[in-house]
Every structure is written in structure tokens, then in C-alpha cells.
C-alpha atoms as a PDB file:
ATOM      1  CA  UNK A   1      69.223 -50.331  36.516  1.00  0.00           C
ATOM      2  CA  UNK A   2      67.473 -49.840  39.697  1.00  0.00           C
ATOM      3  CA  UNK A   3      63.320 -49.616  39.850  1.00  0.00           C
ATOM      4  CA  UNK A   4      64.175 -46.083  41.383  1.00  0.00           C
ATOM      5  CA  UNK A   5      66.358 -44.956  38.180  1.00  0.00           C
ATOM      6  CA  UNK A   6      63.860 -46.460  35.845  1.00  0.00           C
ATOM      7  CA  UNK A   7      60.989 -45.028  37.573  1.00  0.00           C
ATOM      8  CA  UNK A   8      62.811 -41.363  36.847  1.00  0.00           C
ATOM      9  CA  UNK A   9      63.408 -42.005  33.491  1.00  0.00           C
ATOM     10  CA  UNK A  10      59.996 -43.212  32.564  1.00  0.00           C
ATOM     11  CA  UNK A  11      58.437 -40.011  34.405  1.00  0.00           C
ATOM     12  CA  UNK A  12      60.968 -37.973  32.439  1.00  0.00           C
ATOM     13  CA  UNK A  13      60.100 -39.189  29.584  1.00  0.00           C
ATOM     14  CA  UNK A  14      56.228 -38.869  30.202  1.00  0.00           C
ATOM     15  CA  UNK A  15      57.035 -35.466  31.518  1.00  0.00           C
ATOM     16  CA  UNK A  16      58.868 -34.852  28.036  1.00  0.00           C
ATOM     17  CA  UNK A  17      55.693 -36.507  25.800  1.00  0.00           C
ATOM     18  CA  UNK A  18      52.815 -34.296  27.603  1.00  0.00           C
ATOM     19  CA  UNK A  19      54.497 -30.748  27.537  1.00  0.00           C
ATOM     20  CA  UNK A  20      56.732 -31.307  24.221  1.00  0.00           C
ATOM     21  CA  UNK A  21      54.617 -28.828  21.434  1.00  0.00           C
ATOM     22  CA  UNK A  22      56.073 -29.105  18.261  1.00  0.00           C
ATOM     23  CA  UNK A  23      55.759 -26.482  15.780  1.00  0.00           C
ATOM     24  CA  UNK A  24      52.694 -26.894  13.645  1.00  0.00           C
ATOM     25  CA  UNK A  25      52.388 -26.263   9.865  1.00  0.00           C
ATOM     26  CA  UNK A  26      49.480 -24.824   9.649  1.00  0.00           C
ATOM     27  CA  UNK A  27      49.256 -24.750   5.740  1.00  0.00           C
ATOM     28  CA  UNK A  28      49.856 -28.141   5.741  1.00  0.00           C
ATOM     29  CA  UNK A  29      47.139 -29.095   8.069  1.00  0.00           C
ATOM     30  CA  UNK A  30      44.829 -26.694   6.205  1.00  0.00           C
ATOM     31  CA  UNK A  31      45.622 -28.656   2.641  1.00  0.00           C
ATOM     32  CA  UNK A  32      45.136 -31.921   4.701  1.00  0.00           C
ATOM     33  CA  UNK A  33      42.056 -31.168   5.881  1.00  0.00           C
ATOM     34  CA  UNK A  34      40.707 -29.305   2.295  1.00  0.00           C
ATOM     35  CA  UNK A  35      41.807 -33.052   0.495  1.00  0.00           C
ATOM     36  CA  UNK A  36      39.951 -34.956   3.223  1.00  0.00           C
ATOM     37  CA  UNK A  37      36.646 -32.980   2.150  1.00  0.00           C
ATOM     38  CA  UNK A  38      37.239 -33.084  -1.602  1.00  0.00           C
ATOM     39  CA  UNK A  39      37.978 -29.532  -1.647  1.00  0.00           C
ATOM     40  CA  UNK A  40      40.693 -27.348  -2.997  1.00  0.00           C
ATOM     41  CA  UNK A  41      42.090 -24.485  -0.347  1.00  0.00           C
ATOM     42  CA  UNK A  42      43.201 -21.790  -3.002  1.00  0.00           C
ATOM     43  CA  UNK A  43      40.522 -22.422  -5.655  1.00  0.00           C
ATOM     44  CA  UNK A  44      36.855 -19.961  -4.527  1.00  0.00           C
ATOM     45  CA  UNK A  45      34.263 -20.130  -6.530  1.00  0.00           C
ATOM     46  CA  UNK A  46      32.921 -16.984  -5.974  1.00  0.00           C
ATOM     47  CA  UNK A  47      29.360 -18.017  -4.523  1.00  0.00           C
ATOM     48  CA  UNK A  48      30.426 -18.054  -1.176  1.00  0.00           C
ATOM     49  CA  UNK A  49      29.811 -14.746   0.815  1.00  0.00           C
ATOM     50  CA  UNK A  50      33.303 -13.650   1.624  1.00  0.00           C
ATOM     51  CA  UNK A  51      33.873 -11.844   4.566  1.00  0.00           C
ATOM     52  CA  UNK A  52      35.691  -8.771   3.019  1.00  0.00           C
ATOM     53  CA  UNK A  53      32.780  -8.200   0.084  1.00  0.00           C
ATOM     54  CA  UNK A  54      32.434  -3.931  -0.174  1.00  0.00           C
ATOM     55  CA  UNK A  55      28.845  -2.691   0.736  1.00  0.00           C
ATOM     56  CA  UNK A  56      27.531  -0.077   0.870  1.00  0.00           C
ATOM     57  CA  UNK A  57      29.103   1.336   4.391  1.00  0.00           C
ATOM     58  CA  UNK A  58      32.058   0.713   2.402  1.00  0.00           C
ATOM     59  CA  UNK A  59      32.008   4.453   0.774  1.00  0.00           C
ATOM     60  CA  UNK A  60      30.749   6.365   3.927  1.00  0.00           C
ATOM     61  CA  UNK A  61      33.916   8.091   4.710  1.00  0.00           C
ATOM     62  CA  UNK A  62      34.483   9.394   0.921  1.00  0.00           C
ATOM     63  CA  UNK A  63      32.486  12.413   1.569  1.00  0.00           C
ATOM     64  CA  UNK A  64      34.246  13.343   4.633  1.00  0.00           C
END
């Protein structure tokens, strides 16, 4: 093979490696990532503020 035909394959293939995005499980990465810090993803132990807790702006719109 020629340095001109081997020169186009290896840009190709470079081409192919920098804009190739494969699909990404993203539970997967999030159970990865809970093992490497020693935590469990679907257990909550309830002391953590939660972003969805009702307050009292929750009940506003009853009286309307």
C-alpha cells in the first residue's frame, strides 16, 4: 500500500475515532459512579432535602 493510501486510511480512521458518539447508558454510569462512592442510587434516606418536598406555597391555589 502506498504512503498516500495509508495516509487516507489512518485520517479516516482518526476522523471515525473523534466524531464516533456511542450511545450512553446513563443508568449504568449513574450505578457506576453511586458504587465508586459507597453509595446506593435507589436507596434515600430521607435526611436529604429533596427537591420536590411540599411547603407551604404548595396549597396556595386550593382556595382559588
Amino acid at each position: 500500500m502506498g504512503r498516500g493510501r495509508q495516509k487516507a486510511k489512518a485520517t479516516k480512521q482518526a476522523r471515525e475515532i473523534k466524531y464516533f458518539t456511542p450511545n450512553t447508558d446513563l443508568s449504568a454510569l449513574e450505578r457506576e459512579l453511586a458504587e465508586a462512592r459507597g453509595e446506593n442510587p435507589d436507596s434515600h434516606d430521607g435526611n436529604e432535602s429533596d427537591d420536590y418536598d411540599t411547603d407551604r406555597w404548595d396549597y396556595d391555589d386550593e382556595r382559588y
